[in-house]
N, C-alpha and C. Protein backbone atom coordinates (compact mmCIF):
# COMPACT_ATOMS: atom_id res chain seq x y z
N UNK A 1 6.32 0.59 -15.88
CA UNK A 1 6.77 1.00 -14.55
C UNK A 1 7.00 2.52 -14.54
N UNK A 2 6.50 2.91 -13.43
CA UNK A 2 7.32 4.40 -13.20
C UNK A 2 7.37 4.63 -11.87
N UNK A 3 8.14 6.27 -11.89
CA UNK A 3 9.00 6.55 -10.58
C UNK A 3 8.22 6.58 -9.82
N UNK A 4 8.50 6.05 -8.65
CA UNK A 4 7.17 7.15 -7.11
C UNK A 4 8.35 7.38 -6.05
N UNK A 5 9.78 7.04 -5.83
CA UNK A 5 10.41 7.96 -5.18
C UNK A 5 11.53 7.46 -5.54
N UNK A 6 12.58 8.14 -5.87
CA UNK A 6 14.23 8.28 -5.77
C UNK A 6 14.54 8.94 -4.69
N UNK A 7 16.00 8.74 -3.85
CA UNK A 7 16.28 9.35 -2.47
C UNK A 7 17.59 8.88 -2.40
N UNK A 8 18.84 9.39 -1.83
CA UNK A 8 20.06 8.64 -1.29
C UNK A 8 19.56 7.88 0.10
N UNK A 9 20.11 6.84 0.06
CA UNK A 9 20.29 6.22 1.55
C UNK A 9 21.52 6.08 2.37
N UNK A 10 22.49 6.19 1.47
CA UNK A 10 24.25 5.95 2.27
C UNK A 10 25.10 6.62 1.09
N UNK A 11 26.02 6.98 1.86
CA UNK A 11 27.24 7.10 1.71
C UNK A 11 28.29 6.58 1.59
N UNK A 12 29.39 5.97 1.67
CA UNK A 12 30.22 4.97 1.85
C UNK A 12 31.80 5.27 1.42
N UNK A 13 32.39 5.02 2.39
CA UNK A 13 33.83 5.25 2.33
C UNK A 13 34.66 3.92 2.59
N UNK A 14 33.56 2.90 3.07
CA UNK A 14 34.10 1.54 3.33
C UNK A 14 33.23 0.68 3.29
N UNK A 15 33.54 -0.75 3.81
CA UNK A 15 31.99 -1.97 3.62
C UNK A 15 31.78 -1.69 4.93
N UNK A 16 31.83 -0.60 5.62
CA UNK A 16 30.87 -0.35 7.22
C UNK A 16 29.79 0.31 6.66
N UNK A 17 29.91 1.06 6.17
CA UNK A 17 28.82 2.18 5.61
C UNK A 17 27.84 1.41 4.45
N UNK A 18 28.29 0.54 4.16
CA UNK A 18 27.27 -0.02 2.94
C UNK A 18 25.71 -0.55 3.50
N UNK A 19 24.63 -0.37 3.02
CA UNK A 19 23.60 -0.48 3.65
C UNK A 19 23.38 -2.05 3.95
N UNK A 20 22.43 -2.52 5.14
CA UNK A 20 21.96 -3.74 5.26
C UNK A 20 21.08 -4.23 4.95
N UNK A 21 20.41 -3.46 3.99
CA UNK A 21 19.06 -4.24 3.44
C UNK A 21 19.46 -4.98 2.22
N UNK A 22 18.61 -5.84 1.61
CA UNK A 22 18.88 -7.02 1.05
C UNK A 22 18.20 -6.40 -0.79
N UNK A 23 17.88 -5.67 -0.79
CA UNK A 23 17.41 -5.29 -1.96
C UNK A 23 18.43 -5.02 -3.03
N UNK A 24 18.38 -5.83 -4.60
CA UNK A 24 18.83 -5.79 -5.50
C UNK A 24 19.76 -4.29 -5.75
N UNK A 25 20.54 -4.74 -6.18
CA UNK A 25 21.79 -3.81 -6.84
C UNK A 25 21.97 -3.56 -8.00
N UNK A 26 22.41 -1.86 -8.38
CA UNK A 26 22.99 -2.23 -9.73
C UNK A 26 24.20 -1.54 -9.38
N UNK A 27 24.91 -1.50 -9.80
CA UNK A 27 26.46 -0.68 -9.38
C UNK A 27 26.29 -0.05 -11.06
N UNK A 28 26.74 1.18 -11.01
CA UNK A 28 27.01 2.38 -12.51
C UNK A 28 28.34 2.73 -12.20
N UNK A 29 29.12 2.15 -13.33
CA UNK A 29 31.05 2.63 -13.20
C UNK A 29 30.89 3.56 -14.62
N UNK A 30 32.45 4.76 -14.30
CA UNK A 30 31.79 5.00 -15.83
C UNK A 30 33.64 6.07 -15.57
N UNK A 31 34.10 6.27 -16.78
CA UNK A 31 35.67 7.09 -16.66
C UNK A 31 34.81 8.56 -16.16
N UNK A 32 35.52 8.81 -15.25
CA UNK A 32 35.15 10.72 -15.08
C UNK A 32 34.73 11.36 -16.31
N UNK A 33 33.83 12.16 -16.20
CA UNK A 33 32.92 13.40 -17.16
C UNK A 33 32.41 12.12 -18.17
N UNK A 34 32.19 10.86 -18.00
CA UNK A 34 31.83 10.43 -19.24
C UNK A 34 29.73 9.89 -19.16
N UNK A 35 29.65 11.33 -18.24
CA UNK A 35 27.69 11.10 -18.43
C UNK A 35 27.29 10.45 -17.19
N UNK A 36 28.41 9.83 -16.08
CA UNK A 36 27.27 8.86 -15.35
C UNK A 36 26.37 9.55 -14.55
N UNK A 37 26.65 10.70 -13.66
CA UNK A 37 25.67 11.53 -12.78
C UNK A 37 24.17 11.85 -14.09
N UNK A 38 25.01 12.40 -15.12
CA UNK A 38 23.22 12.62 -15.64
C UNK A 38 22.56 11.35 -16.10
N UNK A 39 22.98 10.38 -16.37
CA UNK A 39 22.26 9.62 -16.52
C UNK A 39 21.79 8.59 -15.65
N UNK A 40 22.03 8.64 -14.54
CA UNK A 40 21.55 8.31 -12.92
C UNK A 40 20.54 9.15 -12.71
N UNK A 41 20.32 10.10 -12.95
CA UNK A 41 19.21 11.25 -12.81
C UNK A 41 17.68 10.67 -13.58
N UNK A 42 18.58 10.81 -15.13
CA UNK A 42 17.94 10.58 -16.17
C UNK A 42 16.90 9.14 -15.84
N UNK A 43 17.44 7.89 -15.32
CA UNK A 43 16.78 7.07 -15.02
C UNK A 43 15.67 6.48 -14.07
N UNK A 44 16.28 7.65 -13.10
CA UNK A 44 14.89 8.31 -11.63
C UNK A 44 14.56 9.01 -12.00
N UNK A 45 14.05 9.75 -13.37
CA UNK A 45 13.76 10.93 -13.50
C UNK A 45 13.46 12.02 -12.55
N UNK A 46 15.02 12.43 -12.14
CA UNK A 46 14.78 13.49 -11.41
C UNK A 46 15.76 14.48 -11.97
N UNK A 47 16.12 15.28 -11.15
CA UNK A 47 17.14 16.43 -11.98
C UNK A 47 18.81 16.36 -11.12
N UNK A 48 18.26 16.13 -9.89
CA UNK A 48 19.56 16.36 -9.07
C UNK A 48 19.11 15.28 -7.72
N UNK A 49 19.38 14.16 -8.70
CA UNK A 49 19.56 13.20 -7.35
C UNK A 49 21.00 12.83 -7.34
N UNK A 50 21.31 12.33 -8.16
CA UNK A 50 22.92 12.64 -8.39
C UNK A 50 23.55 13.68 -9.16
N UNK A 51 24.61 14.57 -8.09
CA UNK A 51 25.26 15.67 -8.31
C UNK A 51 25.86 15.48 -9.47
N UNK A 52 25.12 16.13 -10.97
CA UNK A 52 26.25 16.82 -11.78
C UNK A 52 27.82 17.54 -11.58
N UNK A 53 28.62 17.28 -12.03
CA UNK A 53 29.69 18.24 -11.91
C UNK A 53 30.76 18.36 -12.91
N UNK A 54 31.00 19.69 -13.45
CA UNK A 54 32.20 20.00 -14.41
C UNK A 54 33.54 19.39 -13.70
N UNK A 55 33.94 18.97 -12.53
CA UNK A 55 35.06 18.57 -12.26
C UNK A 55 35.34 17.34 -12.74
N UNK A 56 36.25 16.68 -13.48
CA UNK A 56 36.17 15.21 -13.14
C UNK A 56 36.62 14.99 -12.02
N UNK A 57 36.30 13.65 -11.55
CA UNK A 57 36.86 12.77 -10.38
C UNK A 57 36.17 13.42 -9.18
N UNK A 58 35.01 13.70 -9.12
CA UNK A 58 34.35 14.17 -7.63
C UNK A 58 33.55 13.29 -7.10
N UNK A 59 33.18 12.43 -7.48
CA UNK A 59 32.82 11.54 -6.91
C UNK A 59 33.72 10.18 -6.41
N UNK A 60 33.71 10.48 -4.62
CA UNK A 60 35.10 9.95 -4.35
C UNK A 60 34.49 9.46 -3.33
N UNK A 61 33.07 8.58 -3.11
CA UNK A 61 32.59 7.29 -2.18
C UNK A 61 31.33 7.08 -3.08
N UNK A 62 31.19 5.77 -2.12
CA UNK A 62 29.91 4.90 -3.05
C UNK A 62 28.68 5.38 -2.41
N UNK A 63 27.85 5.87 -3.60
CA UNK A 63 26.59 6.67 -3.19
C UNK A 63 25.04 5.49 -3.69
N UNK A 64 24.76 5.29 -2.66
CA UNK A 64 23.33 4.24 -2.67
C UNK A 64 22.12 5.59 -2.74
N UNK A 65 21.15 5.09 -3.71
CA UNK A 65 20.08 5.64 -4.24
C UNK A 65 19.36 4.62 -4.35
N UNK A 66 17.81 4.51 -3.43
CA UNK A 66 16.81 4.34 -3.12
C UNK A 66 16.02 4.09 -4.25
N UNK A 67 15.44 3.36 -5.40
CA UNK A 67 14.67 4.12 -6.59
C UNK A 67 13.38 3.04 -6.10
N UNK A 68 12.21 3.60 -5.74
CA UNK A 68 10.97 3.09 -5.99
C UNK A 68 10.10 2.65 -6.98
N UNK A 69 9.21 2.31 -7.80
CA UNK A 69 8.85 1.75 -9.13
C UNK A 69 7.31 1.48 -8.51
N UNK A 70 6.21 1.51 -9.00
CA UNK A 70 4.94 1.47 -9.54
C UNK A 70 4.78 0.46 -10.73
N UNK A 71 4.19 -0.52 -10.49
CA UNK A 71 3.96 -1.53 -12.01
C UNK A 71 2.36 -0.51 -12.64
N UNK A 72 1.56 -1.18 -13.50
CA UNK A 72 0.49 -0.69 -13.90
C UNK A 72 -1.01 -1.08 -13.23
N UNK A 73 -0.42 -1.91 -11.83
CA UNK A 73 -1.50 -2.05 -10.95
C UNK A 73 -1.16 -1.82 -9.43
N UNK A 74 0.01 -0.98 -9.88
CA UNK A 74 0.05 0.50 -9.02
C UNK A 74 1.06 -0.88 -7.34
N UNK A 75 1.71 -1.96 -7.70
CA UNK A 75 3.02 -2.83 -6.58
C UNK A 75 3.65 -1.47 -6.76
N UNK A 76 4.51 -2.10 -5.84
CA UNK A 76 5.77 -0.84 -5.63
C UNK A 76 6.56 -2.09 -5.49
N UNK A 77 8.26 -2.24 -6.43
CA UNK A 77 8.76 -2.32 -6.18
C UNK A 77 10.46 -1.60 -5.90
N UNK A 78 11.05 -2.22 -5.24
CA UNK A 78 12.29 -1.33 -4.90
C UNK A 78 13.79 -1.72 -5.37
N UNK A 79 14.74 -1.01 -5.70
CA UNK A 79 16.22 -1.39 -6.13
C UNK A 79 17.05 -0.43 -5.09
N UNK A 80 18.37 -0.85 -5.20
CA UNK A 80 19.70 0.42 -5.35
C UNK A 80 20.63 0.56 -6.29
N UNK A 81 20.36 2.08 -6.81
CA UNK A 81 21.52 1.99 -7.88
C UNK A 81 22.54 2.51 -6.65
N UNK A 82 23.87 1.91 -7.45
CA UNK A 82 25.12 2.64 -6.40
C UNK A 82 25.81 3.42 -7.54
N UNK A 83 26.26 4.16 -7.19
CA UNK A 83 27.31 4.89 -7.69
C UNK A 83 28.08 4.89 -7.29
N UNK A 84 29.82 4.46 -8.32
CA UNK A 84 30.67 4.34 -8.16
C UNK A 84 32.14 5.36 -8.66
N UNK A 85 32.91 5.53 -7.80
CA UNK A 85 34.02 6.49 -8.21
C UNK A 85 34.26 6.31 -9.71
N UNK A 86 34.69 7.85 -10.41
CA UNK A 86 34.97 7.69 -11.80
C UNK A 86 36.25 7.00 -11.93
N UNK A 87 36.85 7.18 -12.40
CA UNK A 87 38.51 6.73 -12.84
C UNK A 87 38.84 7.36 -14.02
N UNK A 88 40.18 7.35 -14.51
CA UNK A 88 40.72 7.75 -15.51
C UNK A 88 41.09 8.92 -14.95
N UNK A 89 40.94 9.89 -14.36
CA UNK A 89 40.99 11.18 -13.76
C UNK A 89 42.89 11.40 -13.88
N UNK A 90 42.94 12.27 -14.68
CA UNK A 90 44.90 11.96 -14.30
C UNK A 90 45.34 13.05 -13.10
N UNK A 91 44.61 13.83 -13.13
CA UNK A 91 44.98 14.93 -12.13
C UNK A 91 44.36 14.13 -10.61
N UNK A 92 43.83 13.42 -10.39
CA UNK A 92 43.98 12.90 -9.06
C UNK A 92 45.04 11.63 -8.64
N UNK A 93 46.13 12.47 -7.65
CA UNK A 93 46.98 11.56 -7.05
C UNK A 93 46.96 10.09 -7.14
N UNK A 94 48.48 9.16 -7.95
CA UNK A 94 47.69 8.01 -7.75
C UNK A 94 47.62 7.11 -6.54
N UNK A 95 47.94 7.36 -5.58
CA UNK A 95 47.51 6.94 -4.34
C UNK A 95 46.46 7.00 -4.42
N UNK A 96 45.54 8.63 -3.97
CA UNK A 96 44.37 8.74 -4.05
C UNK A 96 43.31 7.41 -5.25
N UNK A 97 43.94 7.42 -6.23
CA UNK A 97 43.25 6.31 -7.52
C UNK A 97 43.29 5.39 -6.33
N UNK A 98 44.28 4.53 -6.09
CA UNK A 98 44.30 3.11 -5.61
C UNK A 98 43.48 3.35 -4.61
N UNK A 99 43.42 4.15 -3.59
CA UNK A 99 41.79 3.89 -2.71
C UNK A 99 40.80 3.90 -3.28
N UNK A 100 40.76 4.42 -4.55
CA UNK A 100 39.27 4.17 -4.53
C UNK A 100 39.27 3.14 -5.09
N UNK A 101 39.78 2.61 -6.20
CA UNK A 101 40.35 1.34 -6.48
C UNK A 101 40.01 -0.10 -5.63
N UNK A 102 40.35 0.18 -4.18
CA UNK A 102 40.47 -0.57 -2.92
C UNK A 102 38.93 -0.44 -2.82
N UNK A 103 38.18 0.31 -3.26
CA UNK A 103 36.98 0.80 -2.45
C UNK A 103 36.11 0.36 -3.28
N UNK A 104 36.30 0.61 -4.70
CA UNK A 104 35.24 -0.10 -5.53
C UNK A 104 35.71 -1.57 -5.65
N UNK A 105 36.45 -2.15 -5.62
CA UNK A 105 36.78 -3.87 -5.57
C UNK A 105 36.38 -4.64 -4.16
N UNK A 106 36.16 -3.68 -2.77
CA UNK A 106 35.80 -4.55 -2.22
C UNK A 106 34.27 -4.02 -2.30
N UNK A 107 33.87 -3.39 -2.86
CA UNK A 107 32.43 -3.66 -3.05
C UNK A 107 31.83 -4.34 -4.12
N UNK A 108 32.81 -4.60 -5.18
CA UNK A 108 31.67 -5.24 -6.31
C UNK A 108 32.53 -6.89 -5.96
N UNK A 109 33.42 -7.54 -5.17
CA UNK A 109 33.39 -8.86 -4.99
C UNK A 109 32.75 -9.25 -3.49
N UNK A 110 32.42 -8.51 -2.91
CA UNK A 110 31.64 -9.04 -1.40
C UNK A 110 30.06 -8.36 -1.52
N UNK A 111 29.66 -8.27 -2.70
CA UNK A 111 28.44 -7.18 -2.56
C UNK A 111 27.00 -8.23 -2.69
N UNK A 112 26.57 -9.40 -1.97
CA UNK A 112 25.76 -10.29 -2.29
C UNK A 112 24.28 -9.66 -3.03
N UNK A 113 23.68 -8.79 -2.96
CA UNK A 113 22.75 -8.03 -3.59
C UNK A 113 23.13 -7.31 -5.06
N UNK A 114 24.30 -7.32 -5.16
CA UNK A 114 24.83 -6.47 -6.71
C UNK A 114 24.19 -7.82 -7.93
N UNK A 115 23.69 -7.08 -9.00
CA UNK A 115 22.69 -8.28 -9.79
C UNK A 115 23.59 -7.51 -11.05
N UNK A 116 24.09 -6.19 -11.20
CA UNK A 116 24.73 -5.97 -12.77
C UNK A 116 25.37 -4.78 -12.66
N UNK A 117 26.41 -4.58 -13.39
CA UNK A 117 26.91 -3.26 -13.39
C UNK A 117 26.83 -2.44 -14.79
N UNK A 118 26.86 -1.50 -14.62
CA UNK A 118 26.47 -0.58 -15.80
C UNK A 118 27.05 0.24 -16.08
N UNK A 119 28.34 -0.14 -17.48
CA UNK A 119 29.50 0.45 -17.66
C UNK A 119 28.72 1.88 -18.42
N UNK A 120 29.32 3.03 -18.41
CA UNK A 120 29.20 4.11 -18.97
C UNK A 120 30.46 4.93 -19.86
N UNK A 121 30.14 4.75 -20.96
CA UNK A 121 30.98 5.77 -21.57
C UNK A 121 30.59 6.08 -22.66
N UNK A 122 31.21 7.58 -22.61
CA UNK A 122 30.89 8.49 -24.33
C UNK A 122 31.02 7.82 -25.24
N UNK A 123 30.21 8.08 -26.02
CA UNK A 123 29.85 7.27 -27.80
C UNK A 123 30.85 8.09 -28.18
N UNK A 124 31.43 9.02 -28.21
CA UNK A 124 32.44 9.59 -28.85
C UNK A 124 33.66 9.25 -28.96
N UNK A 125 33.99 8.41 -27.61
CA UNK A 125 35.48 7.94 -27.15
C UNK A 125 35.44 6.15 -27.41
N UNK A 126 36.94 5.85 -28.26
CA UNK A 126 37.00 4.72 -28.51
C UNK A 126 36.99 3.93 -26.70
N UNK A 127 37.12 2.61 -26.93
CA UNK A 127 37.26 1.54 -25.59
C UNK A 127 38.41 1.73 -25.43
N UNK A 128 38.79 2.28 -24.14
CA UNK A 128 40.51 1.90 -24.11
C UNK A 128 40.38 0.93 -23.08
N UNK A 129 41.99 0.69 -22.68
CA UNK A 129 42.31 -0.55 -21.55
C UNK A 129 41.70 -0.63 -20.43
N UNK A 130 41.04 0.55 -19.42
CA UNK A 130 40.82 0.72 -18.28
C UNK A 130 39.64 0.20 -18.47
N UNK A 131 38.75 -0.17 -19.76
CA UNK A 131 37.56 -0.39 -20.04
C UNK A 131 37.32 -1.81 -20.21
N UNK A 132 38.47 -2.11 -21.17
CA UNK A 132 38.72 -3.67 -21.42
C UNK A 132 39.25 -4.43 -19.95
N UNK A 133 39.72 -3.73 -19.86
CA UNK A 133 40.05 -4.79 -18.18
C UNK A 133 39.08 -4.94 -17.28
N UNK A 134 37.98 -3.51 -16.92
CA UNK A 134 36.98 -3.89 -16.19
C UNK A 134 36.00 -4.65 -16.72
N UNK A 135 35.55 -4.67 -18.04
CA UNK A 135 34.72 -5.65 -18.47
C UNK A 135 35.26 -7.36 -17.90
N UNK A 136 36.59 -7.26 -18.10
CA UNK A 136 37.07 -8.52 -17.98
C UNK A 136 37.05 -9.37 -16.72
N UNK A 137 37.71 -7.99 -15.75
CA UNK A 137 37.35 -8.63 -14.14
C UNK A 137 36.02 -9.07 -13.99
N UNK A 138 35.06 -8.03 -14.63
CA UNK A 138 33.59 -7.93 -13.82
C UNK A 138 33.09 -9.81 -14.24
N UNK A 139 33.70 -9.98 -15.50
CA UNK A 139 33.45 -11.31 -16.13
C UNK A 139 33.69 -12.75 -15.38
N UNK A 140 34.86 -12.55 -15.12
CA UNK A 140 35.47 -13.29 -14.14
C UNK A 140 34.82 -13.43 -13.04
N UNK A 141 34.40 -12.87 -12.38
CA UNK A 141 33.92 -12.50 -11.09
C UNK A 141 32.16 -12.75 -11.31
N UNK A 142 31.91 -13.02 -12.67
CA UNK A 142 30.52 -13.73 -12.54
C UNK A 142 29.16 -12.29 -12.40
N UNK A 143 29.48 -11.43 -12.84
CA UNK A 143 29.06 -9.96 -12.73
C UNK A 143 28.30 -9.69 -14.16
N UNK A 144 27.26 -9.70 -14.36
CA UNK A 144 26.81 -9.26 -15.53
C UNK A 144 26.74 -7.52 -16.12
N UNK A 145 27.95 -7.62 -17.24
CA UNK A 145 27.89 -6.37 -17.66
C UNK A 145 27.05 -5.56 -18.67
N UNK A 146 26.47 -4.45 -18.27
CA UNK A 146 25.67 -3.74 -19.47
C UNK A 146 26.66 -2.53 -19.80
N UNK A 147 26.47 -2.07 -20.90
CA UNK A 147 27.32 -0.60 -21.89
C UNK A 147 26.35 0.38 -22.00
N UNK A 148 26.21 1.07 -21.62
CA UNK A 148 25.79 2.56 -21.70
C UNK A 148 26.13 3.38 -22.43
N UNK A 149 25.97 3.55 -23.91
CA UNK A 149 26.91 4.80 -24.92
C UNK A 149 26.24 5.85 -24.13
N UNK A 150 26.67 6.84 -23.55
CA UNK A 150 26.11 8.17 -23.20
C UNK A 150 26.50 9.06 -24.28
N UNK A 151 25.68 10.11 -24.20
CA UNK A 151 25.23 11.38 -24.88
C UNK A 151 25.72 11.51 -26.29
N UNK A 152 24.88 10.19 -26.51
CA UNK A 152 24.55 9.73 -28.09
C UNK A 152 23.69 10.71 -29.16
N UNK A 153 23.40 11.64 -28.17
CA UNK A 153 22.69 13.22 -28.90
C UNK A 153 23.38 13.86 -29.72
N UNK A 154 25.02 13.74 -29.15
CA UNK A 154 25.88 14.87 -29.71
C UNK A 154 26.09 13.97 -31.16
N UNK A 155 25.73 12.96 -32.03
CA UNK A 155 26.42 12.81 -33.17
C UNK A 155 24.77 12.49 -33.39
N UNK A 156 24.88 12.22 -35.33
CA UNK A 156 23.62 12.16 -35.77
C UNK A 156 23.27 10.35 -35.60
N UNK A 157 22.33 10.66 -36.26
CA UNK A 157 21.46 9.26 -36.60
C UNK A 157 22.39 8.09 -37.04
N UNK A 158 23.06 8.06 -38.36
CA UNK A 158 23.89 7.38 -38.91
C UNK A 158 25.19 7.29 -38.42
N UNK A 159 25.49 8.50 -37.98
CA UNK A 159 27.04 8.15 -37.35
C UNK A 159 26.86 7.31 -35.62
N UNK A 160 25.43 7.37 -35.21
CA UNK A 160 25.84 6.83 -33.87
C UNK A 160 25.28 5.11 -33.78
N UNK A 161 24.98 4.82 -35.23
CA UNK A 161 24.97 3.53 -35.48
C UNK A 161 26.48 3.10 -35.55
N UNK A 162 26.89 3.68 -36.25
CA UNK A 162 28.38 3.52 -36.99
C UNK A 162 28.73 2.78 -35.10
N UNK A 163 28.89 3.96 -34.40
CA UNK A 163 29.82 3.99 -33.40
C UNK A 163 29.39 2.81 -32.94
N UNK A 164 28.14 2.22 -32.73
CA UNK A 164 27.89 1.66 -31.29
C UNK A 164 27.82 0.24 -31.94
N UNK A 165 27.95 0.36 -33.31
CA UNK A 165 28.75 -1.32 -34.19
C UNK A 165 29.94 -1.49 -33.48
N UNK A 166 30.87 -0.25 -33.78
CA UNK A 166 32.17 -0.53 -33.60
C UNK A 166 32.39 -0.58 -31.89
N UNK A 167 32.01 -0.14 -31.33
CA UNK A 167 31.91 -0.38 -29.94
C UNK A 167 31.20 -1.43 -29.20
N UNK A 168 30.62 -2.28 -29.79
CA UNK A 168 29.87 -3.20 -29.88
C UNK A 168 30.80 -4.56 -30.22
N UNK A 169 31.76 -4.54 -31.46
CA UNK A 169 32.33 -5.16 -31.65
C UNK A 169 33.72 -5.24 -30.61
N UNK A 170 33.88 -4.57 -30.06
CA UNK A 170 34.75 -3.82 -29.24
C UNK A 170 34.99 -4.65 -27.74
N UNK A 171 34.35 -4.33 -27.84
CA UNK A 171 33.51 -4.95 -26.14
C UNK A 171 33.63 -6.08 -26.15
N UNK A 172 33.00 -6.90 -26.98
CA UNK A 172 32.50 -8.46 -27.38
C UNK A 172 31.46 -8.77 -27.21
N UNK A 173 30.61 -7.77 -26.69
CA UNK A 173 29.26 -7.94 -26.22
C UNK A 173 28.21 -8.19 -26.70
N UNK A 174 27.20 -9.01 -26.65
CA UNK A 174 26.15 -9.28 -27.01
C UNK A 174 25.29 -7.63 -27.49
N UNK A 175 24.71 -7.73 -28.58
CA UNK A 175 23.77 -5.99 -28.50
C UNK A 175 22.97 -5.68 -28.00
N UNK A 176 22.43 -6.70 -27.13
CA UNK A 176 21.46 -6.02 -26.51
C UNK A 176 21.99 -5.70 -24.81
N UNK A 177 23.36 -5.98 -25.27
CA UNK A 177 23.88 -5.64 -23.47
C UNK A 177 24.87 -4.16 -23.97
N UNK A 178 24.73 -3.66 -24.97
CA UNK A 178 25.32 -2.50 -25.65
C UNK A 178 24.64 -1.53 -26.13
N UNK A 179 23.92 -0.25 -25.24
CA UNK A 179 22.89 0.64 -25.44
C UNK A 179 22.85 1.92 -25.57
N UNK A 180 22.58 2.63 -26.68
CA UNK A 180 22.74 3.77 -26.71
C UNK A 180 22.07 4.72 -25.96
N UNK A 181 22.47 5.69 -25.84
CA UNK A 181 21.80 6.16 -24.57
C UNK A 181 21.70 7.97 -24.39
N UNK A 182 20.97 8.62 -23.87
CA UNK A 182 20.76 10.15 -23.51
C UNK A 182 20.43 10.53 -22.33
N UNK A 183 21.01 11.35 -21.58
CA UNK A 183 20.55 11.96 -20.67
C UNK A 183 19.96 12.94 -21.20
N UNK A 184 19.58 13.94 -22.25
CA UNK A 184 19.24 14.69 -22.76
C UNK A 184 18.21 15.15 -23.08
N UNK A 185 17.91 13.70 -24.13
CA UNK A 185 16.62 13.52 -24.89
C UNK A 185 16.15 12.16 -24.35
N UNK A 186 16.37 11.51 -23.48
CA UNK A 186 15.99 10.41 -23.09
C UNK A 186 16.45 9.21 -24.25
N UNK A 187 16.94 9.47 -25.17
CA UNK A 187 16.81 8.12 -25.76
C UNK A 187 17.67 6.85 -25.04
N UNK A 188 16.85 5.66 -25.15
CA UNK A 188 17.85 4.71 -24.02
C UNK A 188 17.34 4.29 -23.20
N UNK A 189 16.53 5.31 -22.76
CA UNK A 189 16.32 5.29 -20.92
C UNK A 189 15.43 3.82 -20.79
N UNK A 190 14.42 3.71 -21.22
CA UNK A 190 13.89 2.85 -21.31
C UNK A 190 14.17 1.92 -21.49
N UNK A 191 14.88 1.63 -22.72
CA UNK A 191 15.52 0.15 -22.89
C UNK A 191 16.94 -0.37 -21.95
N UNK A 192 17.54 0.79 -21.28
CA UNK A 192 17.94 0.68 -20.15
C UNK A 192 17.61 -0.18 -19.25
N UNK A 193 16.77 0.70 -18.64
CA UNK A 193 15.39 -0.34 -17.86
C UNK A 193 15.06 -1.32 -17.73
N UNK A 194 14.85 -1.75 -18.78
CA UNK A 194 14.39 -3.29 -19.31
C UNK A 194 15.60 -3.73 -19.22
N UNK A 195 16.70 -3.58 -19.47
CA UNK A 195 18.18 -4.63 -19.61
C UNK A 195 18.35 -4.74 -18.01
N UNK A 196 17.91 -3.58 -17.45
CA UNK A 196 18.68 -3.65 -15.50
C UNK A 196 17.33 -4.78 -14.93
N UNK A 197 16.11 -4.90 -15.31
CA UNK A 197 14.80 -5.68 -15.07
C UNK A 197 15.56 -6.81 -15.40
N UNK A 198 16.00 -7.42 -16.64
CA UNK A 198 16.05 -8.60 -17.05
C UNK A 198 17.28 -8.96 -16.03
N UNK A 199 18.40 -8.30 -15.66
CA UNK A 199 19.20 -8.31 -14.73
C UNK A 199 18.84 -8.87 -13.42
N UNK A 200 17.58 -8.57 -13.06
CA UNK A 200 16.91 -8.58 -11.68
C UNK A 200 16.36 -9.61 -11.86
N UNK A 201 15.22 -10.07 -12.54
CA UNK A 201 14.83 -11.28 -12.92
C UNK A 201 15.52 -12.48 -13.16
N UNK A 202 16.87 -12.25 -13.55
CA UNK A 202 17.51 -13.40 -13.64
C UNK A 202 18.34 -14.23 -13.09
């Protein structure tokens, strides 16, 4: 498969704004600065479909992206990734947290098109609670979760086995729902892919 167009379609500050077309979902959660804008990019291969940013916590509504696909006899088929508010952010008000809070829960339990979500976080940083709990809801709630180690570049070969055992074990997750990953150098991207496909297919 490859790209033939990435594009935003919505915005969203509530379930008014969420789009009405019926096409498959993936929702991408991930703690602030921990890789998800580049590796939303990384997977439409584009550069700036989703805004990079040194701030954490700027992404503060749910952003629908369009991604088109080409098989090798040239179908087109179509998804939406959404993007979802970071968290962990301590410098944003926690009021401010609990809306978005409010905002990502009523979209990933009323979202009939959402097929998987796609946790993101640094290979560098152990699992903490905010991580273990969303795995847990998403579980509950019948949500198939994938792990994203992002910017698995910054450590070597051997140490980012190490990590993504122990994060692996961590999780509880099956390994092939636990993926190392680059916005960088691409490594990942692909087998990415294939885990959000088997998602769709199933």
């Amino acid at each position: 498969m490859r790209i033939r167009d990435a594009r935003i379609v919505a915005t969203a500050v509530g379930p008014a704004g969420f789009p009405s077309d019926e096409l498959p979902e993936i929702a991408f959660l991930g703690r602030s600065n921990a890789g998800k804008s580049s590796l939303l990019n990384a997977l439409a291969g584009r550069r700036e479909l989703a805004r990079v940013s040194s701030t954490p916590g700027k992404t503060r509504a749910l952003h629908f992206f369009r991604i088109e696909r080409l098989d090798d006899a040239d179908r087109v088929s179509s998804l939406l990734f959404v993007d979802l508010p970071g968290y962990g952010f301590a410098r944003v008000a926690r009021s401010e947290r609990a809306a978005w809070q409010r905002l990502v829960e009523s979209y990933l339990t009323a979202r009939a098109p959402l097929r998987a979500a796609v946790l993101i976080q640094d290979l560098r940083r152990d699992v903490g609670d905010d991580e273990r709990e969303l795995v847990a809801w998403l579980a509950e709630r019948g949500i198939p979760v994938l792990v994203a180690l992002a910017k698995s570049d910054k450590l070597k070969a051997g140490a980012r086995g190490v990590r993504w055992r122990a994060l692996r074990a961590d999780y509880g997750l099956e390994g092939a729902r636990v993926l190392l990953t680059s916005a960088k150098t691409k490594l990942g991207i692909d087998a990415l892919w294939a885990a959000i496909d088997a998602q769709i297919e199933a």
